[in-house]
Protein backbone atom coordinates (compact mmCIF):
# COMPACT_ATOMS: atom_id res chain seq x y z
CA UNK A 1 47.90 -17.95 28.57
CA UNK A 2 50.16 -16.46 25.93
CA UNK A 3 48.13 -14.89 22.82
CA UNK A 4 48.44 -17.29 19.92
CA UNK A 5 47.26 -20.11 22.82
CA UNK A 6 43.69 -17.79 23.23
CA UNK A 7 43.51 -17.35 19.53
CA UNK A 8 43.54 -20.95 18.89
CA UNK A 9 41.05 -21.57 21.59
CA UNK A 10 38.60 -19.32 20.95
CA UNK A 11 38.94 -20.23 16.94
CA UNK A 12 38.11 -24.08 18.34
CA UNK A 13 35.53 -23.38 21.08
CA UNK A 14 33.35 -20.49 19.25
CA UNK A 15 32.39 -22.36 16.59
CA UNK A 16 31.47 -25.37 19.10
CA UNK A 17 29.54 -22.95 21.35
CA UNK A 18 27.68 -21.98 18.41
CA UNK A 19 27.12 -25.32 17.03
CA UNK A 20 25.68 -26.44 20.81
CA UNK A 21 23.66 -23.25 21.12
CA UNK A 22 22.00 -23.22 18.40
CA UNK A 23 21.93 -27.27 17.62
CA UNK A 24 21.06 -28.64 20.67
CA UNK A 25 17.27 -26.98 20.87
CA UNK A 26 17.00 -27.56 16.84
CA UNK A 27 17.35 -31.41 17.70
CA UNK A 28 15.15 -31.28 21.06
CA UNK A 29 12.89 -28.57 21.89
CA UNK A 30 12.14 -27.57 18.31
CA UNK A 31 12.09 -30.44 16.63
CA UNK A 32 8.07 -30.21 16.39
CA UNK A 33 9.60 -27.31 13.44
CA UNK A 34 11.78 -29.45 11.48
CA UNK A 35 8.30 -30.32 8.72
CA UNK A 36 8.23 -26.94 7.97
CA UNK A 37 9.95 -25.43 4.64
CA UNK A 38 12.40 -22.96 4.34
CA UNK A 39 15.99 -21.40 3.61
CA UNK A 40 18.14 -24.74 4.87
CA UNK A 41 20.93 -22.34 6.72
CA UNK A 42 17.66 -20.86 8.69
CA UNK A 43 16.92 -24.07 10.28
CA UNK A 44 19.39 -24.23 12.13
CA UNK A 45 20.10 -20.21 13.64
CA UNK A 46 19.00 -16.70 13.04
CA UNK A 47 21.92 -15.92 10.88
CA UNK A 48 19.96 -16.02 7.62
CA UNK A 49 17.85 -13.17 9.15
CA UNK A 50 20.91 -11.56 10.44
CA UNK A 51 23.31 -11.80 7.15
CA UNK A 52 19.51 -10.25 5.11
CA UNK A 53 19.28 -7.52 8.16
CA UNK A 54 22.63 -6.89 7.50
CA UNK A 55 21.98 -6.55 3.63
CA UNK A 56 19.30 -3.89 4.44
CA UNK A 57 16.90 -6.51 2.51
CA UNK A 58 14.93 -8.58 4.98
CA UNK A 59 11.82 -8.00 3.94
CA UNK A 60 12.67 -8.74 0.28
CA UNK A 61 14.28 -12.53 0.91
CA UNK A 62 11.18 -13.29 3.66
CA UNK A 63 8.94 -12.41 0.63
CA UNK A 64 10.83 -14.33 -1.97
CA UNK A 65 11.16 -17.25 0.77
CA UNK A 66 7.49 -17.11 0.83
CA UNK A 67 7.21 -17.53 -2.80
CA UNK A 68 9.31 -19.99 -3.20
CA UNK A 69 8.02 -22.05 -0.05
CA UNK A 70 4.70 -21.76 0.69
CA UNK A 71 2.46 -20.12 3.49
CA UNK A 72 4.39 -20.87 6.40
CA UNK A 73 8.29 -20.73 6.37
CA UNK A 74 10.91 -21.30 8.95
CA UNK A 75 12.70 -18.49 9.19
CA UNK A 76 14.82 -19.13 12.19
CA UNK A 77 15.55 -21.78 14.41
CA UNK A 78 12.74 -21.35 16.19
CA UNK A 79 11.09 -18.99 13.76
CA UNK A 80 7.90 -19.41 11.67
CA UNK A 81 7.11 -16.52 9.16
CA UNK A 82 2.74 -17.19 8.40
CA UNK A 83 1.84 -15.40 5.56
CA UNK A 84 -1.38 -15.37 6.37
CA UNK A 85 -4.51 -12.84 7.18
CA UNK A 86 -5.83 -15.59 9.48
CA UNK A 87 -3.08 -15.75 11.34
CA UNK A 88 -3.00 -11.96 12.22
CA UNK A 89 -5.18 -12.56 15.13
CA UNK A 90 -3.42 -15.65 16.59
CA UNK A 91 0.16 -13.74 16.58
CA UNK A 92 -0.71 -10.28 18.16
CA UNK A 93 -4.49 -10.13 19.23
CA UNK A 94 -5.68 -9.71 22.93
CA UNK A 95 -6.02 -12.47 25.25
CA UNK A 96 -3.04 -14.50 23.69
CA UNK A 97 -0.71 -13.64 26.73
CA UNK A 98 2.40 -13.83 23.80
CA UNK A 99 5.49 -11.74 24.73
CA UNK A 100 7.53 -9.59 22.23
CA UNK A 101 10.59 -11.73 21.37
CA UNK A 102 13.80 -10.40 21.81
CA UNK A 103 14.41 -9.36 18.89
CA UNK A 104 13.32 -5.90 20.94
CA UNK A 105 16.08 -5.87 23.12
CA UNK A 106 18.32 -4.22 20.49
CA UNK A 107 16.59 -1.27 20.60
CA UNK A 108 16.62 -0.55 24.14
CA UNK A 109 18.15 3.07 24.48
CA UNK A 110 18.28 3.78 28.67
CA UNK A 111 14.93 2.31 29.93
CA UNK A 112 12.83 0.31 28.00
CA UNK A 113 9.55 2.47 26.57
CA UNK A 114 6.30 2.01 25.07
CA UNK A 115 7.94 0.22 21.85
CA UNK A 116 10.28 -1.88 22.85
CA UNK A 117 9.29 -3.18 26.34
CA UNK A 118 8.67 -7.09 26.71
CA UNK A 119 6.63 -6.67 29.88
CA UNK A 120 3.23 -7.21 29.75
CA UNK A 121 2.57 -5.17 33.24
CA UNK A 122 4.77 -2.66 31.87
CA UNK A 123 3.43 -2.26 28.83
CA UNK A 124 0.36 -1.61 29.65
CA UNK A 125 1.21 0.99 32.08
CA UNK A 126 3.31 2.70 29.68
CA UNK A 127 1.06 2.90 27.13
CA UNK A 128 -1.65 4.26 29.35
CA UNK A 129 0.75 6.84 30.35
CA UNK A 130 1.42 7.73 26.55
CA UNK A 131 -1.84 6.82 24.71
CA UNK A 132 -3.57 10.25 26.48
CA UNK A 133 -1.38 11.80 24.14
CA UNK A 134 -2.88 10.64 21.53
CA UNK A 135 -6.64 11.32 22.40
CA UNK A 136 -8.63 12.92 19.47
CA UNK A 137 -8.43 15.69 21.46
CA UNK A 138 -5.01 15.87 22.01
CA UNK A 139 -4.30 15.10 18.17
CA UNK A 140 -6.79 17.75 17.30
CA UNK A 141 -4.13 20.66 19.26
CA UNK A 142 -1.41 19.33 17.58
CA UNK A 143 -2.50 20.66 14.04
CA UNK A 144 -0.88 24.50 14.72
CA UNK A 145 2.63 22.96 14.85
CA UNK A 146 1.85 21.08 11.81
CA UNK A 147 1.18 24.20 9.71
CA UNK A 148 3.52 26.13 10.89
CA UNK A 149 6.20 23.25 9.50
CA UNK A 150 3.83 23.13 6.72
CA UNK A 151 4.01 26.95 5.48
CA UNK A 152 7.70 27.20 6.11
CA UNK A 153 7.71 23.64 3.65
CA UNK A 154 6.14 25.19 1.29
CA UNK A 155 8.34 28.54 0.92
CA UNK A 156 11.16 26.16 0.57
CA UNK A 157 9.82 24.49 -2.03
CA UNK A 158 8.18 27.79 -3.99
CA UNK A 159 12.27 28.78 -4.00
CA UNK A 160 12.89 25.55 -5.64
CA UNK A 161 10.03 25.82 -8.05
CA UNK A 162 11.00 29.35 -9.20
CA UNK A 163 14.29 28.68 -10.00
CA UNK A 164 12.91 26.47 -12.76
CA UNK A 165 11.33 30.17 -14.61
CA UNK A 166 14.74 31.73 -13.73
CA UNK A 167 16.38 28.99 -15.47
CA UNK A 168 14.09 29.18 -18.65
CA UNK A 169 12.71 25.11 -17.10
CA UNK A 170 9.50 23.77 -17.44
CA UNK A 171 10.62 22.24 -14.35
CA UNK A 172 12.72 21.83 -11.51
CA UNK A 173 14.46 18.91 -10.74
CA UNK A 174 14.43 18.32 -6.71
CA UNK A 175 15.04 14.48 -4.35
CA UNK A 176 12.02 14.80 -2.56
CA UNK A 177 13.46 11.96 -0.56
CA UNK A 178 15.20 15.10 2.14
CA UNK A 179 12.96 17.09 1.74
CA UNK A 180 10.12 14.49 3.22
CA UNK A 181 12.88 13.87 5.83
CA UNK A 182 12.91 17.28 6.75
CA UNK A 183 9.84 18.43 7.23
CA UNK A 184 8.63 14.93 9.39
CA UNK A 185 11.45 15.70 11.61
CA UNK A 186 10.72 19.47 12.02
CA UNK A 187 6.66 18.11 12.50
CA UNK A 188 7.83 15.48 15.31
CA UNK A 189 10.11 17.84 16.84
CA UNK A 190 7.51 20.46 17.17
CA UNK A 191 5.33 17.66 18.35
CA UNK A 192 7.41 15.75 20.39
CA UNK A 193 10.22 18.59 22.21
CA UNK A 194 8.21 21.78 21.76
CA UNK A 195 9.95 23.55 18.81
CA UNK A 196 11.20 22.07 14.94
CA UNK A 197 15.02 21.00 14.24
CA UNK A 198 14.96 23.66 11.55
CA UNK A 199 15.56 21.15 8.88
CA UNK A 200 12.99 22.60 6.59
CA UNK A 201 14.58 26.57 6.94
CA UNK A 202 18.56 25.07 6.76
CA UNK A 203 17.64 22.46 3.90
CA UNK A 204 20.06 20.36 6.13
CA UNK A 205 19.69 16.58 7.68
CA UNK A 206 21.45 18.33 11.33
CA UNK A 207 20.43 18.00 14.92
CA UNK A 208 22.16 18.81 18.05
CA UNK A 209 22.53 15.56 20.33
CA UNK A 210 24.41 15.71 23.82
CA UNK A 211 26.58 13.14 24.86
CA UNK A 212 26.96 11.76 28.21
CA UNK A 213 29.79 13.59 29.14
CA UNK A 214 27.57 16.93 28.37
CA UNK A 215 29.56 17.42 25.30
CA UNK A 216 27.09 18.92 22.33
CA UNK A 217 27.67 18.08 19.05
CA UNK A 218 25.88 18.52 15.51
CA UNK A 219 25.04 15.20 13.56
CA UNK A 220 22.70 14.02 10.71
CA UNK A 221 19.28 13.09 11.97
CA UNK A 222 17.78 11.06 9.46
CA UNK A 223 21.26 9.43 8.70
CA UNK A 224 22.28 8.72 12.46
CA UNK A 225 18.61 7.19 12.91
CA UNK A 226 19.08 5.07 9.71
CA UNK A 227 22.24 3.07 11.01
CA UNK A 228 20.61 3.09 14.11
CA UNK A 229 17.81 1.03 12.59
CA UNK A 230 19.97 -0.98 10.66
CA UNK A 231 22.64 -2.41 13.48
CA UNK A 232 19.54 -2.84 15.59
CA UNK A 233 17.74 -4.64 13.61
CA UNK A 234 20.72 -6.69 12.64
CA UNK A 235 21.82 -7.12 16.18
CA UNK A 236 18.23 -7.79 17.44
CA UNK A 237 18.13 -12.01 15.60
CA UNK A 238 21.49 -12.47 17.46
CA UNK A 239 21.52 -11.03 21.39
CA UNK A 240 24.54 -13.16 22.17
CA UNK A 241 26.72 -10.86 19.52
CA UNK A 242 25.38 -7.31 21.15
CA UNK A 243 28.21 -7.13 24.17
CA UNK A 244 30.71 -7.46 21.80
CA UNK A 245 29.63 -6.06 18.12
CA UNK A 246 31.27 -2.83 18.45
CA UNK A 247 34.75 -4.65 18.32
CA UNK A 248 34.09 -5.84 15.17
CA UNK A 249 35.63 -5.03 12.49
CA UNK A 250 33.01 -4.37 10.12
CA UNK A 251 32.16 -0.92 11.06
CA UNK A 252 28.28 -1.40 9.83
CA UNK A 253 28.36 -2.13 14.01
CA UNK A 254 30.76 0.60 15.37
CA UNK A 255 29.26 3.36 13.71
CA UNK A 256 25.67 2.16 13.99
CA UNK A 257 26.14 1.56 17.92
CA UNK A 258 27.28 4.84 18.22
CA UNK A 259 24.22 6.14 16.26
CA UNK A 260 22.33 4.37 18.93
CA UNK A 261 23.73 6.33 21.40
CA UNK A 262 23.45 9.52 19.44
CA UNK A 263 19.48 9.09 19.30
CA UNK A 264 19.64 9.10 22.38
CA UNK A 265 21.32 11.81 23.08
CA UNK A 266 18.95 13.81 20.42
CA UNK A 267 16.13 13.03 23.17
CA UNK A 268 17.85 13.59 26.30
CA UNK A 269 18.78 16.92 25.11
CA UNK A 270 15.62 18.15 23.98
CA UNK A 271 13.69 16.88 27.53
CA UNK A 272 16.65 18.19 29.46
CA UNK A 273 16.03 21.49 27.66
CA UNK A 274 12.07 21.77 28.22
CA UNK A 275 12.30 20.47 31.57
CA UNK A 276 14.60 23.89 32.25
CA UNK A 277 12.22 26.31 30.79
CA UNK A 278 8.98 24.50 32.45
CA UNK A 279 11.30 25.16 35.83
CA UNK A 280 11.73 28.68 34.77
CA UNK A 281 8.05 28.89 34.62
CA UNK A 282 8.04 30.44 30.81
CA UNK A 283 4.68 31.11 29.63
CA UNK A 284 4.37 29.63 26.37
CA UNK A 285 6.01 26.62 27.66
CA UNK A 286 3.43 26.13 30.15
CA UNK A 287 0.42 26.81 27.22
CA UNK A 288 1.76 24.19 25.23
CA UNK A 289 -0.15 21.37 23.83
CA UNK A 290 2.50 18.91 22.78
CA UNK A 291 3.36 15.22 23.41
CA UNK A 292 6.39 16.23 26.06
CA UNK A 293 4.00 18.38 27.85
CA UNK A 294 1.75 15.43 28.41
CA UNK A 295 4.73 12.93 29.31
CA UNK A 296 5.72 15.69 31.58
CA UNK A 297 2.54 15.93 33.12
CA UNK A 298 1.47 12.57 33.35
CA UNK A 299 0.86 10.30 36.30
CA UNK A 300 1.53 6.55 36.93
CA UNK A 301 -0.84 4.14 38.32
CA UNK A 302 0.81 5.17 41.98
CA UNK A 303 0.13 9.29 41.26
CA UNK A 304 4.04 9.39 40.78
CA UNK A 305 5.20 11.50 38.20
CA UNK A 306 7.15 9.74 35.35
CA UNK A 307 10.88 9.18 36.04
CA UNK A 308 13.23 11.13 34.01
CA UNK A 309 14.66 8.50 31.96
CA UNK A 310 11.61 7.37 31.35
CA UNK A 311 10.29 10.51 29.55
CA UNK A 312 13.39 10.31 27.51
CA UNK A 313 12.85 6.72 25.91
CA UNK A 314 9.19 7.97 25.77
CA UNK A 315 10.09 10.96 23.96
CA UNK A 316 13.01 8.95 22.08
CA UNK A 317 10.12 6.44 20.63
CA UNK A 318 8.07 9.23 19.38
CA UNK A 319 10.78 10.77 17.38
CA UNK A 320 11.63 7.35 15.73
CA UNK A 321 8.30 6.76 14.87
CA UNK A 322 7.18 10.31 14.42
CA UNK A 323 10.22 10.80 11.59
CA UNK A 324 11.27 7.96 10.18
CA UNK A 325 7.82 6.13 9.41
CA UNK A 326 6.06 9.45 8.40
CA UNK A 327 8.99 10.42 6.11
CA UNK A 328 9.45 6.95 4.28
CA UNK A 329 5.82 6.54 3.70
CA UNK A 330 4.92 10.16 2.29
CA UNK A 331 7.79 10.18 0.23
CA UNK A 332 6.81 6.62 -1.59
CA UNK A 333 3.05 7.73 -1.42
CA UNK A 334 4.16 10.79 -3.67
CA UNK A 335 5.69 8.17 -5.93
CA UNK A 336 3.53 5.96 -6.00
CA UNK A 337 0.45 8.67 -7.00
CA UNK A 338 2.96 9.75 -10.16
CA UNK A 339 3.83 6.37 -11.04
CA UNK A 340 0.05 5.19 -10.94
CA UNK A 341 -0.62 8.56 -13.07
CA UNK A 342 2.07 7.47 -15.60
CA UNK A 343 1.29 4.02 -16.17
CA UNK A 344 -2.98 5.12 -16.51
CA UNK A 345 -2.59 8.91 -17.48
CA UNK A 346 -5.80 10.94 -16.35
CA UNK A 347 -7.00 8.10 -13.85
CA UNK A 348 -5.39 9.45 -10.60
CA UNK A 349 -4.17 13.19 -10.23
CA UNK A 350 -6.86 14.86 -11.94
CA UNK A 351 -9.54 12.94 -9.71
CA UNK A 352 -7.01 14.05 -7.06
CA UNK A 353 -6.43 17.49 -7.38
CA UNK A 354 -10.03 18.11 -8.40
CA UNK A 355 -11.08 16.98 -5.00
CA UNK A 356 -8.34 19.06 -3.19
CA UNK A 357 -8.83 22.29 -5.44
CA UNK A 358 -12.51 21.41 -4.02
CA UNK A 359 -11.60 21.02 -0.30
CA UNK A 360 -9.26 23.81 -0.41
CA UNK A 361 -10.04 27.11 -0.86
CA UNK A 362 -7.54 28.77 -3.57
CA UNK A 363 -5.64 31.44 -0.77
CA UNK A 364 -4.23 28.60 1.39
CA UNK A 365 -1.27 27.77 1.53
CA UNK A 366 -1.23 24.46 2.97
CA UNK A 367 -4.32 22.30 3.58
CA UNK A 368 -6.40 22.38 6.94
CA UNK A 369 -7.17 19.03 8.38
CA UNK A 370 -11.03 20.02 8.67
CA UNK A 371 -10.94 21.10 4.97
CA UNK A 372 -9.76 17.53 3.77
CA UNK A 373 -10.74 15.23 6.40
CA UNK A 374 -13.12 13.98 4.23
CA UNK A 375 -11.55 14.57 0.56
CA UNK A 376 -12.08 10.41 0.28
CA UNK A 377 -10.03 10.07 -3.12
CA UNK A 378 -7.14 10.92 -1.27
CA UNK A 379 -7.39 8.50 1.49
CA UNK A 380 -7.90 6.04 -0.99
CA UNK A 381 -4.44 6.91 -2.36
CA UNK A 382 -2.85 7.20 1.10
CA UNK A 383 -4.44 3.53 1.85
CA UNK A 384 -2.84 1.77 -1.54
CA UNK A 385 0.34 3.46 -0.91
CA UNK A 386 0.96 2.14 2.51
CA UNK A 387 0.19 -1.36 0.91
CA UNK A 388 1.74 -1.07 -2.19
CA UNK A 389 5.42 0.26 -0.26
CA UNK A 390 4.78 -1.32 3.44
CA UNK A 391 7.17 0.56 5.76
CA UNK A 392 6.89 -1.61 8.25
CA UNK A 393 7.75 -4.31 5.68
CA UNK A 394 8.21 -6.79 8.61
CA UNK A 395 5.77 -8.01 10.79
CA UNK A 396 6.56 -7.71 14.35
CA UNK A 397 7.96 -10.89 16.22
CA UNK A 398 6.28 -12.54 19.07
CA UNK A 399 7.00 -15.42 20.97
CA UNK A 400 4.81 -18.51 22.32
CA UNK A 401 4.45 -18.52 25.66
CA UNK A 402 2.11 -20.84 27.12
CA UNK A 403 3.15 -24.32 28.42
CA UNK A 404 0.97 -26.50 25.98
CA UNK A 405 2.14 -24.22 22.94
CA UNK A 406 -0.12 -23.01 19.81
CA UNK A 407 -1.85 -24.85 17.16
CA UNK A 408 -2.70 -23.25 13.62
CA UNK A 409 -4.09 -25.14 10.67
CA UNK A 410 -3.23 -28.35 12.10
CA UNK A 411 0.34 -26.93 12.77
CA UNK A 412 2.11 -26.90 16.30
CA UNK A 413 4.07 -24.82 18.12
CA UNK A 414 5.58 -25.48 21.49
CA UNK A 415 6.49 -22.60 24.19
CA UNK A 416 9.70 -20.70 22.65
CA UNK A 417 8.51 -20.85 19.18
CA UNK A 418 8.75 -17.51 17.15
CA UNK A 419 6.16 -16.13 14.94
CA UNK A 420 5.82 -13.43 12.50
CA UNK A 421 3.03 -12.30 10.25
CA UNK A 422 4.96 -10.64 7.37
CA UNK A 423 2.90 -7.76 6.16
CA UNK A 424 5.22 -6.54 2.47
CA UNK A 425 4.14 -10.30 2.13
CA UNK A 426 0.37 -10.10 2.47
CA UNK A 427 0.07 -6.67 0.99
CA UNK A 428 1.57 -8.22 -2.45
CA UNK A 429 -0.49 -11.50 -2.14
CA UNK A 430 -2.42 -12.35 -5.47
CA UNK A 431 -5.03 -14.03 -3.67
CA UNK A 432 -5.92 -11.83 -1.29
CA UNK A 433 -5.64 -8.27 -3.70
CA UNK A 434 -6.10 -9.88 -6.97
CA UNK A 435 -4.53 -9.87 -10.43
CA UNK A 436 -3.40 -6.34 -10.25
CA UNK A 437 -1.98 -6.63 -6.42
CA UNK A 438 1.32 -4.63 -7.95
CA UNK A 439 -0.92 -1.61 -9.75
CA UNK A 440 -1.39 1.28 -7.66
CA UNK A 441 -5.23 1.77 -7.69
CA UNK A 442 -6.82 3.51 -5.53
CA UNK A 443 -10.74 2.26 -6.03
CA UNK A 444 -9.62 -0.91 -4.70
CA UNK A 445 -10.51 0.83 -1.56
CA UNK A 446 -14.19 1.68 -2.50
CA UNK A 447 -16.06 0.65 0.88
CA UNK A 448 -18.46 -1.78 -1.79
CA UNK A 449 -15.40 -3.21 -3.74
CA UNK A 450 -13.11 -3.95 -0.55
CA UNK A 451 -13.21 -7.41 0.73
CA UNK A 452 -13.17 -8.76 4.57
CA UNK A 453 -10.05 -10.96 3.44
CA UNK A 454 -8.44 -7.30 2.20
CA UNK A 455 -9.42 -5.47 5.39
CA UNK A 456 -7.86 -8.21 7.90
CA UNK A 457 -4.81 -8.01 5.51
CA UNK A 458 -3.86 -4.50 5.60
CA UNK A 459 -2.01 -4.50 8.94
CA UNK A 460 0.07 -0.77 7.95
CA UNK A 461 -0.28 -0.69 12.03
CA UNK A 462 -0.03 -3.21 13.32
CA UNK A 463 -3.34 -4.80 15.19
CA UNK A 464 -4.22 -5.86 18.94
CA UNK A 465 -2.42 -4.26 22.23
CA UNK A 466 0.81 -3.48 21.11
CA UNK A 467 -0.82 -1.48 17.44
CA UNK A 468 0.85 1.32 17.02
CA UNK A 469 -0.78 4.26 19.68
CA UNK A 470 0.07 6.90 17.50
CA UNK A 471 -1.73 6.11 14.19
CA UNK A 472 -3.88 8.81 14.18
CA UNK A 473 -1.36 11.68 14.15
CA UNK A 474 0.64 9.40 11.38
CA UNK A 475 -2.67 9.26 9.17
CA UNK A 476 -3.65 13.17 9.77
CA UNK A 477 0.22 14.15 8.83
CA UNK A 478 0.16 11.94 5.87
CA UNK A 479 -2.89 13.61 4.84
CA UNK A 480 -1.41 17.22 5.03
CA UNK A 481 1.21 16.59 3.42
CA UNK A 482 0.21 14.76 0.64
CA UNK A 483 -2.73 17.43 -0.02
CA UNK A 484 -0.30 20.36 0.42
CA UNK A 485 1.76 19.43 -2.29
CA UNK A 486 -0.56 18.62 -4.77
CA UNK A 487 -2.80 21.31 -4.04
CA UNK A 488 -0.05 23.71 -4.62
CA UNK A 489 1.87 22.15 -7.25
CA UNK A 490 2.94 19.97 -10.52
CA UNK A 491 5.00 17.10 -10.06
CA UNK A 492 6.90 15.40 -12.74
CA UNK A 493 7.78 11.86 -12.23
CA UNK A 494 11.53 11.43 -13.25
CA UNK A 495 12.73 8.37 -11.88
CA UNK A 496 11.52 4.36 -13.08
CA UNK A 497 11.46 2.97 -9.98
CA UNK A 498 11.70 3.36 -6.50
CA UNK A 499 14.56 1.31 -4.68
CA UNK A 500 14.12 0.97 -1.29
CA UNK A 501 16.73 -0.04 2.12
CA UNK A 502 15.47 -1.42 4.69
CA UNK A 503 16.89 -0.95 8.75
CA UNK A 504 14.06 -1.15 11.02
CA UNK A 505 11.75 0.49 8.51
CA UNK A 506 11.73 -0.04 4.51
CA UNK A 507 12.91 3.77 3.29
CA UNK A 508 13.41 5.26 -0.07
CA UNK A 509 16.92 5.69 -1.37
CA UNK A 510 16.25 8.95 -3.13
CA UNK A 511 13.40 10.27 -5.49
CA UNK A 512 13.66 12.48 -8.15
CA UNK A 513 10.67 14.67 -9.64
CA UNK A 514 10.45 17.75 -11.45
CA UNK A 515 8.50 20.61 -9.52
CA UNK A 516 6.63 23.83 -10.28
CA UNK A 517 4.02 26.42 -8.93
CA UNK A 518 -0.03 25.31 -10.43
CA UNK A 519 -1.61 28.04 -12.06
C-alpha cells in the first residue's frame, strides 16, 4: 500500500470509526441520557470536555453549562454533570461499589497508586499502606520540616521587603504566585523525599529528575507538573487518542507527555536516592519522620514490603498533591483575604492579624501550629477561600457499575453511565450560599450561621473512600503559611482580579502585591 492510498484510507475510515464508536452506544446503551440538557456536540462524545481541557477552562464552561441548563447536564456521551449537594453522597459515598472512570488512566506514571488506581481491592490496600502516614501522629512530626521551609521563606521574603526602604518604596512589588510555588515544593519535598528542592534559597522553579537511561537533568518543577496536568487531563476524556498523542502535531501533547515522564523521574530519583543512604545505614536518615520513611517501612496485607515502583507512584502522588494543590490554594487564599479587605476595608485583616499578633508571640518568626490551631478567624478565611477559588474545580468522575443502574430524582442511569458532582459549581450556587455567594466573607462560617445544605456542599476534599488521605497536612500547611505572612507582614493588593488555568487543578496565573516588614 503506497502512501497517498493509506492517507486516503485512514482520512475515510477515522472519521467512520469515530462516528461508530461513539454513535452506536449514544443510540443504544445510552439512550436512557438523550432527555437530559446540555452542550449538543457533548451528546454525542467527550470532545467538548476534551477541546475545554485543552483550553485549560473546564471548570469554567461545566459551570456556565450549568447555568445555562439546569441541575443536571450531559456532559459527555455517557456523562452527567449533577450540580447538586444531594447528589454528593450517591456519586462517591461508601457502599455504592462505583469505580473511578477512566478518565484516571491518564495519569498513570509506572504503577498505578493511591490516586489514580480503579481497583477497588487495590485501593483499599494502598491507601491503608499510605493513610498511616497521615495519622495525627504522624502529621504532628512533620511540623520541624515545615518551619525549617518556613524560616528560610521568610528571609527570602525580608530581602524582598527591604529592598522597598533601599529604594525609598512604601512597598515592594513581588508575584507571590512563585514564591507560593516554592516554598510548597520545598515543604513536600522535605515531607515527601527527606530534604527541600531548594526552591525557596535559589528563588528558582528547578528540580533534578533522572531519566530512564540514568541521565540527570535540571527542569522546572512547577512548570513540568503544570503540562503534566494539563495533557492528562486532556488525554484522560479520550483513552483511544493516548497511544498516539505524542505524534501530534500540536505540541500541547509532545511536551506535556514528556512532562509526564519527567514527574516521574523527579520521584524515582529522590526514592532511588533515600533508599541508598537508608542502605548505608546514615543516622539521620534512619531518625527521620517523613512520608518516604513510612512508605519505606510499610507492610502489605501479606507482611511484604512495598515493591519499588510502588513507593515511587506513592511518593510521585504525594508530590502532586503535596505542591500543586497547597501552592494554588495559598496563593488565591492570600488574594482572596486582600481582595475581601479592599472591597469592605477594616472587616477582614485587622480581625485577622489581631488574632495572630494574639496567637503569636512577637519573637517568632513563623507561626507554630499549637500557637494557631485554634486562631478561628483564620480558619474561617482559609474555609471561604477554598470555596470561593475551588482548586479542585472539578468534581471527580465515577462510573455506574451495577447491572440495574442508578436512579436520582426520578432520573436513570444504566451501568456505564458517568457522573460528576462539580464542586466550582456548588461552591458559587446562589441557593445554597446566598445572595453574596461571590463576596469573600468569612462569618459565613460561624458554626450558628452555617447551614447543613452549606456543610454537605463544601466538598474542597472530596468525601467518602477515595477523600483525599492527606487533608490534614494540606489544612495544617495552609494554616502556617497563611499566618506566617500576615503575622510578619503588610500586603498590598495590586492586581483586580485573579485569572486562573486550569490542568488537573485550577492555579493562579500570577499575583502581584506590594510587600513590607510590620512594625
Amino acid at each position: 500500500m503506497d502512501l497517498l492510498t493509506y492517507i486516503l484510507l485512514t482520512l475515510i475510515l477515522l472519521p467512520l470509526w469515530i462516528t461508530l464508536y461513539y454513535f452506536i452506544p449514544y443510540l443504544t446503551t445510552f439512550s436512557p441520557l438523550h432527555s437530559f440538557p446540555g452542550p449538543p456536540f457533548a451528546k454525542f462524545s467527550n470532545l467538548w470536555l476534551a477541546y475545554h481541557s485543552r483550553r485549560r477552562k473546564r471548570y469554567s464552561a461545566i459551570h456556565s453549562a450549568h447555568r445555562k441548563y439546569g441541575t443536571l447536564v450531559r456532559v459527555g456521551y455517557n456523562h452527567i454533570s449533577i450540580a447538586s449537594e444531594e447528589a454528593i453522597s450517591l456519586v462517591y459515598a461508601h457502599g455504592t461499589g462505583w469505580l473511578k472512570s477512566e478518565f484516571y488512566d491518564a495519569f498513570v506514571s509506572g504503577v498505578p497508586g493511591v490516586f489514580n488506581t480503579r481497583d477497588r481491592a487495590q485501593h483499599a490496600r494502598k491507601r491503608r499502606v499510605v493513610a498511616h502516614a497521615f495519622s495525627p501522629g504522624a502529621v504532628g512530626r512533620f511540623e520541624p520540616y515545615m518551619a525549617e521551609d518556613l524560616e528560610t521563606w521568610v528571609g527570602k521574603l525580608d530581602s524582598i521587603a527591604k529592598e522597598a526602604e533601599e529604594e525609598g518604596s512604601e512597598y515592594k512589588s513581588v508575584n507571590m504566585m512563585p514564591w507560593c510555588t516554592y516554598i510548597a515544593f520545598d515543604i513536600i519535598g522535605h515531607l515527601a523525599f527527606g530534604k527541600a528542592f531548594g526552591m525557596v534559597k535559589t528563588g528558582r522553579d528547578e528540580c533534578v529528575s533522572q531519566r530512564p537511561d540514568g541521565y540527570m537533568t535540571r527542569i522546572a518543577g512547577a512548570e513540568t507538573l503544570n503540562r503534566r496536568g494539563e495533557v492528562s487531563a486532556t488525554l484522560g476524556w479520550m483513552p483511544a487518542l493516548r497511544p498516539f498523542a505524542e505524534f501530534l502535531p500540536d505540541a500541547f501533547f509532545s511536551r506535556g507527555l514528556q512532562s509526564v515522564k519527567d514527574l516521574h523521574g523527579i520521584a524515582a530519583l529522590a526514592v532511588s536516592q533515600r533508599l541508598d543512604a537508608v542502605q548505608q545505614e546514615m543516622a539521620k536518615e534512619s531518625d527521620r519522620h517523613d512520608i518516604l520513611a513510612l512508605l519505606l517501612k510499610a507492610k502489605d496485607p501479606d507482611g511484604e514490603a512495598v515493591p519499588y515502583e510502588e513507593v515511587v507512584s506513592e511518593a510521585l502522588t504525594q508530590l502532586i498533591a503535596g505542591s500543586d494543590t497547597i501552592s494554588n490554594t495559598a496563593c488565591a487564599i492570600i488574594y482572596l483575604i486582600l481582595a475581601g479587605e479592599r472591597d469592605a476595608p477594616g472587616t477582614i485583616l485587622p480581625r485577622l492579624q489581631r488574632e495572630l499578633d494574639a496567637a503569636i508571640p512577637g519573637n517568632e518568626k513563623v507561626a507554630m501550629h499549637k500557637q494557631i490551631k485554634n486562631a478561628e478567624f483564620l480558619k474561617r478565611c482559609i474555609h471561604e477561600g477554598m470555596r470561593l477559588h475551588s482548586t479542585s474545580a472539578l468534581r471527580l468522575p465515577r462510573i455506574v457499575t451495577s447491572a440495574e443502574g442508578v436512579c436520582f430524582e426520578g432520573h436513570h442511569f444504566p451501568m456505564g453511565t458517568v457522573l460528576s458532582v462539580p464542586s466550582f459549581t456548588l461552591h458559587h450556587d446562589l441557593d445554597i450560599w446566598g445572595d453574596d455567594v461571590e463576596v469573600f466573607n468569612p462569618d459565613r462560617w460561624l458554626p450558628e450561621r452555617l447551614t447543613q445544605r452549606q456543610k454537605m456542599a463544601f466538598i474542597t476534599f472530596s468525601h467518602g473512600p477515595r477523600a483525599c488521605v492527606g487533608q490534614n497536612v494540606a489544612m495544617m500547611e495552609l494554616q502556617l503559611i497563611v499566618a506566617t505572612l500576615f503575622r510578619r507582614y503588610d500586603l498590598e493588593l495590586q492586581q483586580e482580579e485573579l485569572k486562573c488555568s486550569e490542568g488537573f487543578t485550577k492555579k493562579p496565573v500570577e499575583y502581584w502585591v506590594g510587600i513590607k516588614r510590620r512594625v
